[in-house]
Protein backbone atom coordinates (compact mmCIF):
# COMPACT_ATOMS: atom_id res chain seq x y z
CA UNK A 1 28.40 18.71 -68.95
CA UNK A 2 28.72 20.33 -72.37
CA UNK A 3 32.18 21.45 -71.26
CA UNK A 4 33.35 17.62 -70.67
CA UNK A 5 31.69 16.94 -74.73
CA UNK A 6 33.60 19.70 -75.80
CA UNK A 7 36.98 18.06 -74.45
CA UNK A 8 35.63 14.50 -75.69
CA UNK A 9 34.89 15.88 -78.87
CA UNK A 10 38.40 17.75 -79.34
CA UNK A 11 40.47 16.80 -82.02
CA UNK A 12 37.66 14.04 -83.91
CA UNK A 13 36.82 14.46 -87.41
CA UNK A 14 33.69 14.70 -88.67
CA UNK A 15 32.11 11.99 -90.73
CA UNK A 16 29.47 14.67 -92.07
CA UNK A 17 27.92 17.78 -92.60
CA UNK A 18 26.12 19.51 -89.36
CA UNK A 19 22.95 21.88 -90.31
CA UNK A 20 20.73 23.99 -88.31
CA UNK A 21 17.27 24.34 -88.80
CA UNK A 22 17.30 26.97 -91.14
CA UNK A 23 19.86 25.29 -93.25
CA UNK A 24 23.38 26.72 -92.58
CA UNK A 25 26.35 24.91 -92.56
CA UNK A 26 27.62 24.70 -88.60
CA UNK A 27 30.34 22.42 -89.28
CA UNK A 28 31.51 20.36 -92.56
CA UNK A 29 32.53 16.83 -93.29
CA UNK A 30 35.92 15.92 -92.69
CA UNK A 31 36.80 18.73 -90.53
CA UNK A 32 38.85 18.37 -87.26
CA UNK A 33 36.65 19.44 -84.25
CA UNK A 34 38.34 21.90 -81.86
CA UNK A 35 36.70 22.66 -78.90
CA UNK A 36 36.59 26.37 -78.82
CA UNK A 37 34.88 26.57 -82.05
CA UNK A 38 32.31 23.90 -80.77
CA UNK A 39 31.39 26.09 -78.38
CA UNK A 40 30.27 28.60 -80.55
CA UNK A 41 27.40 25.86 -82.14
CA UNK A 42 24.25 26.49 -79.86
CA UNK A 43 24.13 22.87 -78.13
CA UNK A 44 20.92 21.66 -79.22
CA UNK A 45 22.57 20.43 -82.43
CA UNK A 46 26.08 19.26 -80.41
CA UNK A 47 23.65 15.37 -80.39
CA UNK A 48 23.53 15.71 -84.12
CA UNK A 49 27.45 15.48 -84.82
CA UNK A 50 28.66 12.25 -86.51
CA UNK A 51 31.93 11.40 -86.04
CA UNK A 52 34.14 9.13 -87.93
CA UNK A 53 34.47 5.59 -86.55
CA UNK A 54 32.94 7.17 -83.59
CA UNK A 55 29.88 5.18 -82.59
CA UNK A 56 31.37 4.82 -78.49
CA UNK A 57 31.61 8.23 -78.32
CA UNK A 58 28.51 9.42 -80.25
CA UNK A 59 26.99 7.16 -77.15
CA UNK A 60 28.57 8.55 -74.83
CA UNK A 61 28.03 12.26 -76.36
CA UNK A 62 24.43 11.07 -76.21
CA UNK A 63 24.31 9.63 -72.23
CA UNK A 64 25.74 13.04 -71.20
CA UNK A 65 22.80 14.87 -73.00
CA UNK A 66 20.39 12.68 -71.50
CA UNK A 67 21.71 12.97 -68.36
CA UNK A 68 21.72 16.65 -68.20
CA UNK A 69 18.27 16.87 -69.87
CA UNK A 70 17.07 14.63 -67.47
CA UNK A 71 18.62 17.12 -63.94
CA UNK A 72 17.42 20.06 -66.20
CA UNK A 73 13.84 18.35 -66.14
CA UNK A 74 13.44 17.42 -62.57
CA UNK A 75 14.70 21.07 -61.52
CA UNK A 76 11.94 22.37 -63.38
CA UNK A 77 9.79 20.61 -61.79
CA UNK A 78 10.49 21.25 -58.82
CA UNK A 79 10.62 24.72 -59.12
CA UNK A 80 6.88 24.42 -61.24
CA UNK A 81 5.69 22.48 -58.05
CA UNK A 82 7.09 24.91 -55.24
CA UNK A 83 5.76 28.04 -57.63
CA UNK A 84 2.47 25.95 -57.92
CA UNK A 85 2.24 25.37 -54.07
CA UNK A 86 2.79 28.87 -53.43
CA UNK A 87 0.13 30.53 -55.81
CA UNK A 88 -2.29 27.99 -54.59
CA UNK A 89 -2.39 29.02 -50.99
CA UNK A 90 -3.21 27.08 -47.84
CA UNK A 91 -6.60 25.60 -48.07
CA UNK A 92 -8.26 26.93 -44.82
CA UNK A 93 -11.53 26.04 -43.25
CA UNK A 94 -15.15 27.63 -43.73
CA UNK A 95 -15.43 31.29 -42.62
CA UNK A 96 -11.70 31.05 -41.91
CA UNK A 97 -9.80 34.01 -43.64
CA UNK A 98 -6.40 34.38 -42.92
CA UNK A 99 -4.45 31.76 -40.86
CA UNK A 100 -1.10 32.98 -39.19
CA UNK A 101 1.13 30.56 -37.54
CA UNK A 102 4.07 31.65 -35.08
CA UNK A 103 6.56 28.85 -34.30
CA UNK A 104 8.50 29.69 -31.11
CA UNK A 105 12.01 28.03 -30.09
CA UNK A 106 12.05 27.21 -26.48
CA UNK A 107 15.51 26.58 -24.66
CA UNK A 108 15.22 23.67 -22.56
CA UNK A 109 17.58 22.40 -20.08
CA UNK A 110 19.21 19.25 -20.13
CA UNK A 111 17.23 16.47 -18.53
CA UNK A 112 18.16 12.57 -17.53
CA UNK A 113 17.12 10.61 -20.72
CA UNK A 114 17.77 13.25 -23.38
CA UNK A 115 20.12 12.46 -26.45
CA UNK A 116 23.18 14.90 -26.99
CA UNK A 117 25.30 14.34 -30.37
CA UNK A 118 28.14 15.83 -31.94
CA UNK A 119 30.36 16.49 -35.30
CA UNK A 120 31.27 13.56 -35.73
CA UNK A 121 28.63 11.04 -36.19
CA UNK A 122 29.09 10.91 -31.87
CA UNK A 123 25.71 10.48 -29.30
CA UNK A 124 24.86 9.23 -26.51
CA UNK A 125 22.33 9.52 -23.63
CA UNK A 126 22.65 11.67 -20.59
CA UNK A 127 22.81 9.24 -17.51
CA UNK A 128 23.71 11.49 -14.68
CA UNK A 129 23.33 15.60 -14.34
CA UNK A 130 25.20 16.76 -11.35
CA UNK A 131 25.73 19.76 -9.50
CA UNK A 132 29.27 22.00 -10.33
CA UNK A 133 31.00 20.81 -6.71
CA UNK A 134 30.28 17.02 -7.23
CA UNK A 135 31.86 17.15 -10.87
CA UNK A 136 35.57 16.16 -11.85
CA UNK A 137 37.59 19.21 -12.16
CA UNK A 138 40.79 20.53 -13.58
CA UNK A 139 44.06 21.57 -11.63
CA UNK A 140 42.90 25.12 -11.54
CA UNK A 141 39.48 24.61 -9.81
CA UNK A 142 37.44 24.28 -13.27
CA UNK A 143 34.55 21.74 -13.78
CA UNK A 144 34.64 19.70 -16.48
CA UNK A 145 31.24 20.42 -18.71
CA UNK A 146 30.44 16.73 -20.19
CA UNK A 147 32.12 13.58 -18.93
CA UNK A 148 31.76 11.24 -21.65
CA UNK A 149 31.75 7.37 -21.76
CA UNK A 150 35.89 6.25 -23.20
CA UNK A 151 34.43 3.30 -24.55
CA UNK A 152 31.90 4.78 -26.49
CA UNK A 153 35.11 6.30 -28.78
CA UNK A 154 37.31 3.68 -29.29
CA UNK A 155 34.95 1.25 -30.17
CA UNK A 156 33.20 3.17 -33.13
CA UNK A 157 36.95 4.30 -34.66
CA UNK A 158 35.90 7.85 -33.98
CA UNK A 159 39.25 9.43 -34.44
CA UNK A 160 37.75 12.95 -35.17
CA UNK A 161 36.31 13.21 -32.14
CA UNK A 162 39.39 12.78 -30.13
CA UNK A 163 41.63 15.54 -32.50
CA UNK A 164 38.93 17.71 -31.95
CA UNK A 165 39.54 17.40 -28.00
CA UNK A 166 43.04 17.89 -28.53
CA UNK A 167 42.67 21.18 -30.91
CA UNK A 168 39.98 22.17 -27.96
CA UNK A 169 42.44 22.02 -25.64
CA UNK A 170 45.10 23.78 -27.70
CA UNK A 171 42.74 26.41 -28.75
CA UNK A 172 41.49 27.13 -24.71
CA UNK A 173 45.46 27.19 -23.82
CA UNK A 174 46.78 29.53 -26.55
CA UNK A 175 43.73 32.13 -25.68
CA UNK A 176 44.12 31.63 -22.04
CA UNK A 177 48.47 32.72 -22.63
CA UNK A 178 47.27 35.56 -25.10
CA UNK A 179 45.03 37.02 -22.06
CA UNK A 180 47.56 36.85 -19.50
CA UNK A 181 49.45 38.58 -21.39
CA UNK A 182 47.39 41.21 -22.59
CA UNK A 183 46.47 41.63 -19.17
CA UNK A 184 50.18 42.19 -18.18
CA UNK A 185 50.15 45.25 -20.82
CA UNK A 186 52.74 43.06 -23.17
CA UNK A 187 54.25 44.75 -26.05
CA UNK A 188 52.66 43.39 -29.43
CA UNK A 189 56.00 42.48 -30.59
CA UNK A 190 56.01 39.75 -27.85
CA UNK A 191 52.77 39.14 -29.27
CA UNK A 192 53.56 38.59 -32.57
CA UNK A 193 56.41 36.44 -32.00
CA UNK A 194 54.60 34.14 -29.99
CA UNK A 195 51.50 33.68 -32.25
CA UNK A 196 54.14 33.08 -35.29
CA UNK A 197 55.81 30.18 -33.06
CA UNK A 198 52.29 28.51 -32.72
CA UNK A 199 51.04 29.37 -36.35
CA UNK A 200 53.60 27.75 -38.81
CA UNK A 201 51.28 27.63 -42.09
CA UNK A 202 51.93 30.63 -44.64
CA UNK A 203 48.35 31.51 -44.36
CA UNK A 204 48.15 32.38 -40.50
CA UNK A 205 52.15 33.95 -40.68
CA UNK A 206 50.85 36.28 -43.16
CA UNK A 207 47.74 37.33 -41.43
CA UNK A 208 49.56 37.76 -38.12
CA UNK A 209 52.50 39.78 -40.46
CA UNK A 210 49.39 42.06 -41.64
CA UNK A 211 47.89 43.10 -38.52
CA UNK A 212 49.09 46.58 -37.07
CA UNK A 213 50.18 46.66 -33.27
CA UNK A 214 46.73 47.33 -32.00
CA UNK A 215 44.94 44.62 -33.97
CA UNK A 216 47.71 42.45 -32.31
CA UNK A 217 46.80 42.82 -28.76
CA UNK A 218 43.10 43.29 -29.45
C-alpha cells in the first residue's frame, strides 16, 4: 500500500512544510516529491503531506491509509483472539483434569447414495456400483473406473472437465509407451528423442536436455 502512495505521490510538489514530532524538517515547501526519498520518511507522517492543488489525491493518499490501518487492525485481532483462546484453555467439567481427544480418519467404501465431486466445480450421485466383469471396458481388457452421466457436462459448460479427460488420457498413453520401452531395454537416446517430440515448451526440452542417461530411463 505505501508502495502504490509512493508512486502516486512521485513527482507532486509540496504545498508545505512536513515536521515530525520532535520538530525536524522531513520535507520542505515547494519541493518536488520523489519517491525514493519518501521512503526514507517513517510513514506515520506520509497522511500529513499537503500537496499543491492536490485535494483528490490527499483523499485518496488518505483512503489507502485507512484501508491498510483498517486490515492491520482486524489481523491483530485475530491473532489477540486466537492467542486469547489458546492461553485460556478448554473449560472442562468438575473433577475433570485433562481432556484428550483423538480424531481418527476412517476409509469408507463407496456406497449407492453417496456424493463424489471433482476439480472442477463437477458432482454427482452414485446410482449404480457394479462388479469389474459387468463394467464397460477398454480394447485391452481394462474396466473403466467411473462412468459418468454426458449430460451432466455439457449442460453446466464444464469445459475443464473434459481437457482434463483428454490430458488423462494423454498422460496414461505417454507413460504406458515410456514402459514398453523401458521394458524392451531401449537406449535413452530413443528416449530422449521421443519425450522432446511430445514436450515442445522450453521448460520441459530443457529438463529432458538436463537429465543424464540413467535419469532418462528411470
Amino acid at each position: 500500500a505505501y508502495g502504490r502512495i509512493a508512486r502516486l505521490l512521485d513527482g507532486a510538489v509540496t504545498a508545505g512544510k512536513l515536521v515530525s514530532d520532535s520538530g525536524e524538517v522531513l520535507l520542505g515547501k515547494d519541493v518536488i516529491v520523489i519517491a525514493e526519498e519518501l521512503e526514507k520518511i517513517p510513514q506515520k507522517y506520509w497522511r500529513d503531506l499537503r500537496i499543491k492543488d492536490g485535494e483528490r489525491l490527499e483523499q485518496t493518499i488518505g483512503r489507502i491509509i485507512d484501508e491498510l490501518e483498517q486490515s492491520v487492525t482486524q489481523v491483530q485481532q485475530r491473532i489477540e483472539d486466537k492467542i486469547d483462546r489458546l492461553k485460556k484453555g478448554d473449560e472442562l467439567p468438575p473433577g475433570v483434569i485433562k481432556m484428550v481427544k483423538v480424531y481418527v480418519a476412517i476409509k469408507r467404501k463407496l456406497q449407492v447414495g453417496d456424493k463424489m465431486a471433482g476439480r472442477h466445480g463437477n458432482k454427482g450421485v452414485i446410482s449404480r456400483i457394479l462388479p469389474e466383469e459387468d463394467l464397460p471396458y477398454l480394447p485391452d481388457g481394462t474396466p473403466v473406473d467411473v462412468v459418468l452421466n454426458p449430460l451432466g457436462v455439457p449442460s453446466r459448460m464444464n469445459v475443464g472437465q473434459i481437457l482434463e479427460v483428454h490430458l488423462g488420457w494423454a498422460a496414461l498413453g505417454l507413460g504406458q509407451a515410456i514402459g514398453r520401452m523401458v521394458e524392451d531395454n531401449t537406449q535413452a537416446k530413443s528416449v530422449r528423442k521421443m519425450l522432446r517430440e511430445v514436450y515442445s515448451d522450453e521448460d520441459s526440452l530443457g529438463l529432458v536436455d538436463s537429465l543424464s542417461d540413467d535419469d532418462v530411463v528411470r
